[in-house]
C-alpha atoms as a PDB file:
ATOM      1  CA  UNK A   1       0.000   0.000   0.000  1.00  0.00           C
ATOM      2  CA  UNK A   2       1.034   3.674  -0.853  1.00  0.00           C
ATOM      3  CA  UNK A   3      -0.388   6.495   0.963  1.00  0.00           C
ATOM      4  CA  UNK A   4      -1.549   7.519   4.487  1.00  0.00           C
ATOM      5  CA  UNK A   5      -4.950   8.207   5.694  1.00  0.00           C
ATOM      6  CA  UNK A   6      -6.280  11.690   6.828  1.00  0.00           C
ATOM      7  CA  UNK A   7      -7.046  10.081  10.058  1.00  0.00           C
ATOM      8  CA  UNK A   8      -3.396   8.671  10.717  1.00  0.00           C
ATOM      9  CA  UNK A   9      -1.711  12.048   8.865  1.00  0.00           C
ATOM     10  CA  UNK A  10      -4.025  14.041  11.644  1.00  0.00           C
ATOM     11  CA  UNK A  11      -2.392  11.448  14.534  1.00  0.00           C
ATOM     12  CA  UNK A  12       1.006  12.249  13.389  1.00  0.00           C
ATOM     13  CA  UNK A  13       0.549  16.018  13.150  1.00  0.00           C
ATOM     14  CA  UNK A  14      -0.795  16.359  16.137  1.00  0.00           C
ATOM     15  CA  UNK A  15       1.848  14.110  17.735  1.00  0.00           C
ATOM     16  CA  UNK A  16       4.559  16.286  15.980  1.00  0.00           C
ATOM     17  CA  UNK A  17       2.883  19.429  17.444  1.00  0.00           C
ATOM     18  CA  UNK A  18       2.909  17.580  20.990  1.00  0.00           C
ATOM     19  CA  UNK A  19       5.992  16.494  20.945  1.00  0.00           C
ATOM     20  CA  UNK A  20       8.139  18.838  19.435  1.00  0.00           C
ATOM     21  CA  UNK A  21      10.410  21.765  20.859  1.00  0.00           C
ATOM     22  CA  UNK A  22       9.656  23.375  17.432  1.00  0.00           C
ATOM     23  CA  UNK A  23       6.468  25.743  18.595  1.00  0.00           C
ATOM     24  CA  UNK A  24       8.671  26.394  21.634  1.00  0.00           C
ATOM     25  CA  UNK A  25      11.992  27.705  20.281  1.00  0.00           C
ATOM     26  CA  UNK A  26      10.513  29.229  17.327  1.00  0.00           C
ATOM     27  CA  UNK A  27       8.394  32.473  16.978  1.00  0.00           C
ATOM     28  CA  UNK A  28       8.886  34.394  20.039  1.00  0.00           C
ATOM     29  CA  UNK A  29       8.083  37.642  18.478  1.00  0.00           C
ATOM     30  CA  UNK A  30       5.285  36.567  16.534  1.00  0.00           C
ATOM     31  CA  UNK A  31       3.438  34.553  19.284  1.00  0.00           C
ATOM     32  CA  UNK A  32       4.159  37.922  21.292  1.00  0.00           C
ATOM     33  CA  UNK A  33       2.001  40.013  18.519  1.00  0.00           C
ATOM     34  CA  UNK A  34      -0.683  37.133  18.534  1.00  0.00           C
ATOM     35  CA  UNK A  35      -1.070  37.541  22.120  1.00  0.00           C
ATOM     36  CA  UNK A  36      -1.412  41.234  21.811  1.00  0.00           C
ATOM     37  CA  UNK A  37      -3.775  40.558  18.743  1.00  0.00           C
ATOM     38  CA  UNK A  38      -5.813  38.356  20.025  1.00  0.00           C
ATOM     39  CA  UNK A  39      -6.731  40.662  23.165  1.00  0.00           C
ATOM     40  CA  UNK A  40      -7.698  43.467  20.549  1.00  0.00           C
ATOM     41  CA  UNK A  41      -9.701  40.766  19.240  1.00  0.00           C
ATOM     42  CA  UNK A  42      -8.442  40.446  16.053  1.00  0.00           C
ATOM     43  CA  UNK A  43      -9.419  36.767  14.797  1.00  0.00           C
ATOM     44  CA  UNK A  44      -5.333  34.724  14.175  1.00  0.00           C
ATOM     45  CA  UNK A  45      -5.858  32.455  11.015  1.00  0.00           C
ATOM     46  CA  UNK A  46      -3.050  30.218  10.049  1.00  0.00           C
ATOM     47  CA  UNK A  47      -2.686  30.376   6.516  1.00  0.00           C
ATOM     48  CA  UNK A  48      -0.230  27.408   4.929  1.00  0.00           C
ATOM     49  CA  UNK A  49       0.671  25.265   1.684  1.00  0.00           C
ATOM     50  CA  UNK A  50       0.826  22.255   4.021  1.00  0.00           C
ATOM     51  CA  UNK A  51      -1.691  19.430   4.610  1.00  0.00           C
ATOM     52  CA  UNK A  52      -4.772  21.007   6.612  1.00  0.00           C
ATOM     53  CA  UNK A  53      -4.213  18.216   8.998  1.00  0.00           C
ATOM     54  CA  UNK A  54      -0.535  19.530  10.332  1.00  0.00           C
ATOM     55  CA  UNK A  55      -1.768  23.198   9.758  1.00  0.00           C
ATOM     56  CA  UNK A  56      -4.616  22.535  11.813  1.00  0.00           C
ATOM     57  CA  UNK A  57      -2.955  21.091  14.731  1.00  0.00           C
ATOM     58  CA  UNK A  58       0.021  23.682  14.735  1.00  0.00           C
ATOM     59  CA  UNK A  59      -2.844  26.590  15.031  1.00  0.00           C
ATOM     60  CA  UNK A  60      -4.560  24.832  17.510  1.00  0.00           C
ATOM     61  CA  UNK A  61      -1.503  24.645  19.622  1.00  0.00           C
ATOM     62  CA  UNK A  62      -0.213  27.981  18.309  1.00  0.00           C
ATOM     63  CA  UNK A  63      -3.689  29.284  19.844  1.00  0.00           C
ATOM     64  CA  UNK A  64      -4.800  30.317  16.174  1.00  0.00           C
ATOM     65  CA  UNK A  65      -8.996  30.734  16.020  1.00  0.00           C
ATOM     66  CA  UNK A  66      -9.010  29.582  12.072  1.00  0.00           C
ATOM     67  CA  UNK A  67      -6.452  27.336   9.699  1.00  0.00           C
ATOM     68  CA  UNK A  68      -6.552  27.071   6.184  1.00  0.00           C
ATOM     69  CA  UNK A  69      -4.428  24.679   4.226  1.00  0.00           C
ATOM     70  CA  UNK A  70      -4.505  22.222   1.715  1.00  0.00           C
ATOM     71  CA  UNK A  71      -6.589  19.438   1.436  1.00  0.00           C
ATOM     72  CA  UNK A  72      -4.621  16.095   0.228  1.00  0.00           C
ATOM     73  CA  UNK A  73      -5.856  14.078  -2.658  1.00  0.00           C
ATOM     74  CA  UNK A  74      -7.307  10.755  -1.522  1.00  0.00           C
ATOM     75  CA  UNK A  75      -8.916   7.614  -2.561  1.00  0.00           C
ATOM     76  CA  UNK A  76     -11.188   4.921  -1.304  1.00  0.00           C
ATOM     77  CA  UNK A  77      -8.133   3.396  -0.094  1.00  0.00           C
END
């Protein structure tokens, strides 16, 4: 078999996300402006050329209210 499904790309974004240092080393002046953003209540959307599942899970932990990425081809398999 070739290929992943959405539901185990979604378990291995989010376990990426959970996992990795990357959020937390990266982006300390830019989660700064979200935070100051986000009490203005401006609405943070994650916009990326990645699979909606990783994109998804970074903004959720990233504290995003929206993600837009893009949605893989799949098949029945």
């Amino acid at each position: 078999d070739v290929g992943l499904s959405r539901t185990r790309l979604a378990e291995y974004a989010k376990d990426f996300v959970t996992n990795g240092a990357l959020l937390e080393e990266q982006y300390a002046f830019t989660r700064a402006l979200f935070e100051v953003l986000d009490e203005l209540g401006y609405a943070l959307v994650l916009i990326s050329l990645g699979p909606l599942e990783l994109v998804h899970a970074i903004a959720e932990r990233m504290g995003f209210h929206h993600a837009i990425g893009n949605i893989i081809e799949t098949d029945e398999a």
